[in-house]
PDB file of N, CA and C in Angstrom:
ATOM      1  N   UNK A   1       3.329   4.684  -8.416  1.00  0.00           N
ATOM      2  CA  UNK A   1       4.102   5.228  -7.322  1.00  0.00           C
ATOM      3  C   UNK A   1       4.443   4.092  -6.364  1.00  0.00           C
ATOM      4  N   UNK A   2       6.149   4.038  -5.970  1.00  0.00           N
ATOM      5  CA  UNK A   2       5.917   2.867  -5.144  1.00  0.00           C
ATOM      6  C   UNK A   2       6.377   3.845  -3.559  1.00  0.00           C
ATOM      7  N   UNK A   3       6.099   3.070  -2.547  1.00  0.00           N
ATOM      8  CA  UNK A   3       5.944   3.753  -1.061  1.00  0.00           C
ATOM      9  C   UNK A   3       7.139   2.406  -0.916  1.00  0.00           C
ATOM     10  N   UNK A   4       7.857   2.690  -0.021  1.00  0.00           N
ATOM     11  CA  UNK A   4       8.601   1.506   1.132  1.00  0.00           C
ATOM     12  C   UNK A   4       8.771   2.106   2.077  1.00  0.00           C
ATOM     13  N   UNK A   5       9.086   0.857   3.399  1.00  0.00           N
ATOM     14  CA  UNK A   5       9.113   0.885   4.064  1.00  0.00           C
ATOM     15  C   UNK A   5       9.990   0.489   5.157  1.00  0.00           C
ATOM     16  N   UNK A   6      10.408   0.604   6.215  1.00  0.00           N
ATOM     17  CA  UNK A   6      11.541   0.134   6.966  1.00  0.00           C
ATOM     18  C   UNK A   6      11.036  -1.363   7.974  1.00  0.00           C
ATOM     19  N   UNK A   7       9.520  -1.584   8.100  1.00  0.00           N
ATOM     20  CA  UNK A   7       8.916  -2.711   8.691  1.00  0.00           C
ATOM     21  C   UNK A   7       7.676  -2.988   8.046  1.00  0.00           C
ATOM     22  N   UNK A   8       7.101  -4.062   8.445  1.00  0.00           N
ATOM     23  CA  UNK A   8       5.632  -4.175   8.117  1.00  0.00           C
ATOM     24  C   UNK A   8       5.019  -3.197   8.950  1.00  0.00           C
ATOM     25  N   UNK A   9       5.148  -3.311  10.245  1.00  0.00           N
ATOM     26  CA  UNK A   9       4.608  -2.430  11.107  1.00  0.00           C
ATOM     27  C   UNK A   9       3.986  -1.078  10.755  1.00  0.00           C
ATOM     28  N   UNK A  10       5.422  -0.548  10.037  1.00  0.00           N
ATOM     29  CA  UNK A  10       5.092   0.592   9.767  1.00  0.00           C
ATOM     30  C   UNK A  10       4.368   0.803   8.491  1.00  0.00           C
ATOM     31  N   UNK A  11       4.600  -0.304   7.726  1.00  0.00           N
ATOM     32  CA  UNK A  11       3.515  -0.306   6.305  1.00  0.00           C
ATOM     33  C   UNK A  11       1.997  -0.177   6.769  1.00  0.00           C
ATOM     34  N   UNK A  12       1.563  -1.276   7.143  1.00  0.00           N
ATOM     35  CA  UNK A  12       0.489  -1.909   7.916  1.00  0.00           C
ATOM     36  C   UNK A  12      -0.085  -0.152   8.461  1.00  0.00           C
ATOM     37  N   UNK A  13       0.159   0.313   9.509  1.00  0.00           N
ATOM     38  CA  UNK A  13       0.098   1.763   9.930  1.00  0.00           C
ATOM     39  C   UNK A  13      -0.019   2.679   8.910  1.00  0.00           C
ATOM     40  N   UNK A  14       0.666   3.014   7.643  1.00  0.00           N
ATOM     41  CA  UNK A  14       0.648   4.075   6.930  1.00  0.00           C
ATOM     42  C   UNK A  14      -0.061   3.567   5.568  1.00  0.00           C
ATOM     43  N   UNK A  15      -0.626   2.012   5.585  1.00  0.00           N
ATOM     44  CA  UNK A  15      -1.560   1.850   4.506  1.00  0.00           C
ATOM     45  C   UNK A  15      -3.128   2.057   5.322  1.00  0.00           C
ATOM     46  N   UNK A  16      -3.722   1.873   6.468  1.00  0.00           N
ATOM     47  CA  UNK A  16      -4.503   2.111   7.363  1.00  0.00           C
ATOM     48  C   UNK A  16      -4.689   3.726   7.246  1.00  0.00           C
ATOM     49  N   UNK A  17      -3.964   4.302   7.283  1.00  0.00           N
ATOM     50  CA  UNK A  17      -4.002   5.852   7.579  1.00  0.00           C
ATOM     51  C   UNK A  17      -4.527   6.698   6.161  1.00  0.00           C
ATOM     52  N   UNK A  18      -3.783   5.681   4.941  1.00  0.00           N
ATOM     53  CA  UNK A  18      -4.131   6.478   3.428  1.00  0.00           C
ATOM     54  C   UNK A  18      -4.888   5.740   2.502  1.00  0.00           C
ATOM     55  N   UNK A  19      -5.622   4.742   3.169  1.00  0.00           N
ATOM     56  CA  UNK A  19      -6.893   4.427   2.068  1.00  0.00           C
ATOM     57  C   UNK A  19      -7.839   4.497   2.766  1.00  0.00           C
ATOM     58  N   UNK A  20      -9.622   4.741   1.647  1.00  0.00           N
ATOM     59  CA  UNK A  20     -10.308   5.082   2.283  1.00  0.00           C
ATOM     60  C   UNK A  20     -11.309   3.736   2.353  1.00  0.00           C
ATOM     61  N   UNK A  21     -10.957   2.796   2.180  1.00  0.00           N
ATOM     62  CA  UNK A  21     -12.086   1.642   2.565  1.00  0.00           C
ATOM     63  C   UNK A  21     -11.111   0.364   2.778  1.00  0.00           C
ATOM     64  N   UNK A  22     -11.780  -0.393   3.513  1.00  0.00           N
ATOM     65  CA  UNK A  22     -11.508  -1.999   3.837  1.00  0.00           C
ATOM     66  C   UNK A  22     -10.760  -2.772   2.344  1.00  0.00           C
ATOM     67  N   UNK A  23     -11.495  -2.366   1.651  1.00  0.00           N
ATOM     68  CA  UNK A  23     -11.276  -3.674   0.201  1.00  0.00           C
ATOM     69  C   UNK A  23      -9.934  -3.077  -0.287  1.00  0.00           C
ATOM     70  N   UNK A  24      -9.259  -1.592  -0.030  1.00  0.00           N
ATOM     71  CA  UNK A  24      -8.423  -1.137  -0.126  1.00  0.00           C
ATOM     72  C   UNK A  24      -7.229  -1.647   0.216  1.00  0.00           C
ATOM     73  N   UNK A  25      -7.438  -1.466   1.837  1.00  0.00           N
ATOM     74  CA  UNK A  25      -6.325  -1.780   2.509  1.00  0.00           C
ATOM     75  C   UNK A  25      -5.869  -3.212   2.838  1.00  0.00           C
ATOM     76  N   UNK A  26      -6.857  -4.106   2.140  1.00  0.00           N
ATOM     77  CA  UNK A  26      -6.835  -5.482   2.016  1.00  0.00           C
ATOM     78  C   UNK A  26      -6.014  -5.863   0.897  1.00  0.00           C
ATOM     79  N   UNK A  27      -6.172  -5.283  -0.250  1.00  0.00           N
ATOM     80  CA  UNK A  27      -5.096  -5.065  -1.458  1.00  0.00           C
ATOM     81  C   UNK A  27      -4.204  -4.829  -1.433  1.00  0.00           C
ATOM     82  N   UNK A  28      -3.831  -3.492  -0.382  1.00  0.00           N
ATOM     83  CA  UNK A  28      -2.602  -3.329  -0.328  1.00  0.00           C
ATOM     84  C   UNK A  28      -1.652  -3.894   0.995  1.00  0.00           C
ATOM     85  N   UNK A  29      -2.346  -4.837   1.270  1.00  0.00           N
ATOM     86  CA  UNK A  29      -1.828  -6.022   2.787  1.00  0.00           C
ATOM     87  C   UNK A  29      -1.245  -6.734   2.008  1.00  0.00           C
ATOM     88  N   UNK A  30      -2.250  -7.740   1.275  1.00  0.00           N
ATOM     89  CA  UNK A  30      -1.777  -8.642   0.263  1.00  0.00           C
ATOM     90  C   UNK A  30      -0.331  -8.084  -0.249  1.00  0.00           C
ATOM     91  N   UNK A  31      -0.439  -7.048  -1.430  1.00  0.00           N
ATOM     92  CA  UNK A  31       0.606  -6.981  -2.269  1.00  0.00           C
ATOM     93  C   UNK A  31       1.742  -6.553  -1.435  1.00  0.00           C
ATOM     94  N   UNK A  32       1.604  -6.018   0.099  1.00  0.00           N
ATOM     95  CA  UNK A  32       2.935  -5.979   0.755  1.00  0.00           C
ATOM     96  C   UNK A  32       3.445  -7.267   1.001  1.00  0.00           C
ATOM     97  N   UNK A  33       2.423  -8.411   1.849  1.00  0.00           N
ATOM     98  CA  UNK A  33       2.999  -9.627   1.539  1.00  0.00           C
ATOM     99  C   UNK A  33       3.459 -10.262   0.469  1.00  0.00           C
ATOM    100  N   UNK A  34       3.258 -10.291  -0.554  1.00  0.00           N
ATOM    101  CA  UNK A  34       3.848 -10.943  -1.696  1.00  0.00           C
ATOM    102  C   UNK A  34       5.317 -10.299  -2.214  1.00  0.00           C
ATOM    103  N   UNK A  35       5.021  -8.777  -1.779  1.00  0.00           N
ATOM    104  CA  UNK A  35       6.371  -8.219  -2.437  1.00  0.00           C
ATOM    105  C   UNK A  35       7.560  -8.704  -1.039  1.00  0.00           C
ATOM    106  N   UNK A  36       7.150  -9.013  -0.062  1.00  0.00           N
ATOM    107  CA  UNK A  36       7.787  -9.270   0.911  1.00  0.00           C
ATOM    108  C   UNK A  36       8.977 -10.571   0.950  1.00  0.00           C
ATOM    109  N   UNK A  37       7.700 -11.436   0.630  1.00  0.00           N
ATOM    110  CA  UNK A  37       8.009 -13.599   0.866  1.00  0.00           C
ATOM    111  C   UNK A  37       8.730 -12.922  -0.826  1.00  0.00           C
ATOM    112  N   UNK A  38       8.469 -12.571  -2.117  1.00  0.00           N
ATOM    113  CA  UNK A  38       8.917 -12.599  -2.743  1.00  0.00           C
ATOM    114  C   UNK A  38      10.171 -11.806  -3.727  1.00  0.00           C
ATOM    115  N   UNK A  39      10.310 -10.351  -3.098  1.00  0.00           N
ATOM    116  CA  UNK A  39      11.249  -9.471  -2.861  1.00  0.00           C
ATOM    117  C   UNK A  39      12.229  -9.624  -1.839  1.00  0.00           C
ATOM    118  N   UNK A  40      11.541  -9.891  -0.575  1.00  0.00           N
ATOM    119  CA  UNK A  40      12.623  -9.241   0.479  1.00  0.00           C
ATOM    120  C   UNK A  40      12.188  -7.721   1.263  1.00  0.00           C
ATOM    121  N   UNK A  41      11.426  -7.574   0.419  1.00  0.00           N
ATOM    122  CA  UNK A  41      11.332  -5.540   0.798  1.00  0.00           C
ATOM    123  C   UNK A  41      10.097  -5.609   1.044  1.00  0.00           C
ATOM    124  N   UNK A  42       9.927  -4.362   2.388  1.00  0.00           N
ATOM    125  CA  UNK A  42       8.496  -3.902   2.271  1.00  0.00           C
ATOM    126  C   UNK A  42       8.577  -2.970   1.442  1.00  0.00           C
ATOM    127  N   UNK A  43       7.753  -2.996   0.797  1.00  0.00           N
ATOM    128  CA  UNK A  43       6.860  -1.406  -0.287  1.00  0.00           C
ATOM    129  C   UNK A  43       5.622  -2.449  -0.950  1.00  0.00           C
ATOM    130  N   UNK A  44       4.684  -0.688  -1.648  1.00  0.00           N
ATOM    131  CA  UNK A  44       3.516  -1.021  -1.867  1.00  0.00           C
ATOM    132  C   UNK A  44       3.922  -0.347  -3.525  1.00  0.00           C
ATOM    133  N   UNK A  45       2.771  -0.892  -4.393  1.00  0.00           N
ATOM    134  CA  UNK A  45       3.501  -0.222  -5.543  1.00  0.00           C
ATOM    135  C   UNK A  45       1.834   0.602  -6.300  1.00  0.00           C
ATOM    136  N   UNK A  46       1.298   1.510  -6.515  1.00  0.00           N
ATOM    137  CA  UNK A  46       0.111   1.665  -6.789  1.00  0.00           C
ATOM    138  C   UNK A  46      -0.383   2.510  -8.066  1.00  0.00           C
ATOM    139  N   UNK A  47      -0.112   1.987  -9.319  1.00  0.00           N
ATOM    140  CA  UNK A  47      -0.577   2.846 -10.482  1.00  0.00           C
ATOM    141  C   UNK A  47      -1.511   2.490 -11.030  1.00  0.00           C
ATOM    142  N   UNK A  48      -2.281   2.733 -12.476  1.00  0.00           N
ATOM    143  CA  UNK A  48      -3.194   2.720 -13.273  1.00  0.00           C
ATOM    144  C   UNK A  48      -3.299   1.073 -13.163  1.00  0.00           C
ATOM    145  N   UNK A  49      -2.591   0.365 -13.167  1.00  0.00           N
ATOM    146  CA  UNK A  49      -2.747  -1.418 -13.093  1.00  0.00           C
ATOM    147  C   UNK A  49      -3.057  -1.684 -12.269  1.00  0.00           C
ATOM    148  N   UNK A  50      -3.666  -0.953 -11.079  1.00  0.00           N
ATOM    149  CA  UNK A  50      -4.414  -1.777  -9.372  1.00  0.00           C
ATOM    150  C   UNK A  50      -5.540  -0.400  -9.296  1.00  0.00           C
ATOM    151  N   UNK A  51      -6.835  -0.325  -9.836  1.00  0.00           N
ATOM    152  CA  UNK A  51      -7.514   0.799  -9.682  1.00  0.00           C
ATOM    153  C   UNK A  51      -8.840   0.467  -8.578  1.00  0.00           C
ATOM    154  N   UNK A  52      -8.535  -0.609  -8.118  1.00  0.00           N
ATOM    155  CA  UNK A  52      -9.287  -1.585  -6.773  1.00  0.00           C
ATOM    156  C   UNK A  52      -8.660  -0.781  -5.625  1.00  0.00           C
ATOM    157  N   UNK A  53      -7.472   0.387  -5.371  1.00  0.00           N
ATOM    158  CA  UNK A  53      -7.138   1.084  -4.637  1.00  0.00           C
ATOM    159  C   UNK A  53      -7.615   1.945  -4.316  1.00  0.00           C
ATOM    160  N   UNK A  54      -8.170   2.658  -3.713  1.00  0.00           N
ATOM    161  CA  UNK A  54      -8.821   4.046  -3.119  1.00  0.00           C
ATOM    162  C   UNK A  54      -8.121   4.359  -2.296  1.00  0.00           C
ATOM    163  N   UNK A  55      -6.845   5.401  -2.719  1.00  0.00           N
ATOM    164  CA  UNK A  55      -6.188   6.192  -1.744  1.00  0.00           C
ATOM    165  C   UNK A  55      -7.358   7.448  -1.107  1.00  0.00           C
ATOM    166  N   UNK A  56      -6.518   7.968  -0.256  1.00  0.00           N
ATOM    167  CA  UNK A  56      -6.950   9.541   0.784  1.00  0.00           C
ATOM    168  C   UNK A  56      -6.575  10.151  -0.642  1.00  0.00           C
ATOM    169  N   UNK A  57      -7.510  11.186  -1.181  1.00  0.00           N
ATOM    170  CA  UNK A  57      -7.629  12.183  -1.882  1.00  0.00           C
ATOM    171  C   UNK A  57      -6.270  13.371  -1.353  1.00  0.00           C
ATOM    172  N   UNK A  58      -5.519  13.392  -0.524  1.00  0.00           N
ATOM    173  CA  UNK A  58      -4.385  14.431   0.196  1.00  0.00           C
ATOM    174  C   UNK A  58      -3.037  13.594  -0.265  1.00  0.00           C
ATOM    175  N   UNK A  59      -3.248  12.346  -0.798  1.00  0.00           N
ATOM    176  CA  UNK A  59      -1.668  11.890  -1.613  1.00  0.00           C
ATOM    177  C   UNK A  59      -1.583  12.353  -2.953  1.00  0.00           C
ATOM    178  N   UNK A  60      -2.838  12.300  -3.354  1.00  0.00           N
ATOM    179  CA  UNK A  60      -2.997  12.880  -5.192  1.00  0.00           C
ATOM    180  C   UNK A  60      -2.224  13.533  -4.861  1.00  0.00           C
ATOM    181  N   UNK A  61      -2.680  15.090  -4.270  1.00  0.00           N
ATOM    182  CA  UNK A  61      -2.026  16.857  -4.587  1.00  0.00           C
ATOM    183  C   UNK A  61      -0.732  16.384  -4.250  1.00  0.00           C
ATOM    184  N   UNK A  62      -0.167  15.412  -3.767  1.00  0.00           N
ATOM    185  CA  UNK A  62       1.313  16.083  -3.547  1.00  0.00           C
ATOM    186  C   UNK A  62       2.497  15.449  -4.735  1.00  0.00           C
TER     187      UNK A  62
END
């Protein structure tokens, strides 16, 4: 699933809000920076190939 975004700001904010630990949201800092310096775009991208992620259990159901 990929998420984007219109700033870091607002990435930064809505990756804080939907994972549930530090080592999480450190992963998904990183890979916003890289997709950033190396895309252009904020987004986060998170499937079966990054399982070092621990989303909020309330993104599954939807």
């Amino acid at each position: 699933m990929k998420v984007s975004f219109d700033s870091r700001l607002e990435a930064i904010d809505w990756i804080a809000q939907n994972v549930e630990d530090e080592k999480s949201f450190e992963s998904l800092r990183e890979q916003l920076n890289y997709n950033f310096i190396y895309k252009g775009e904020f987004y986060v991208n998170f499937d079966d190939n990054n399982p070092e992620i621990d989303l909020s259990e309330e993104l599954w159901d939807n």
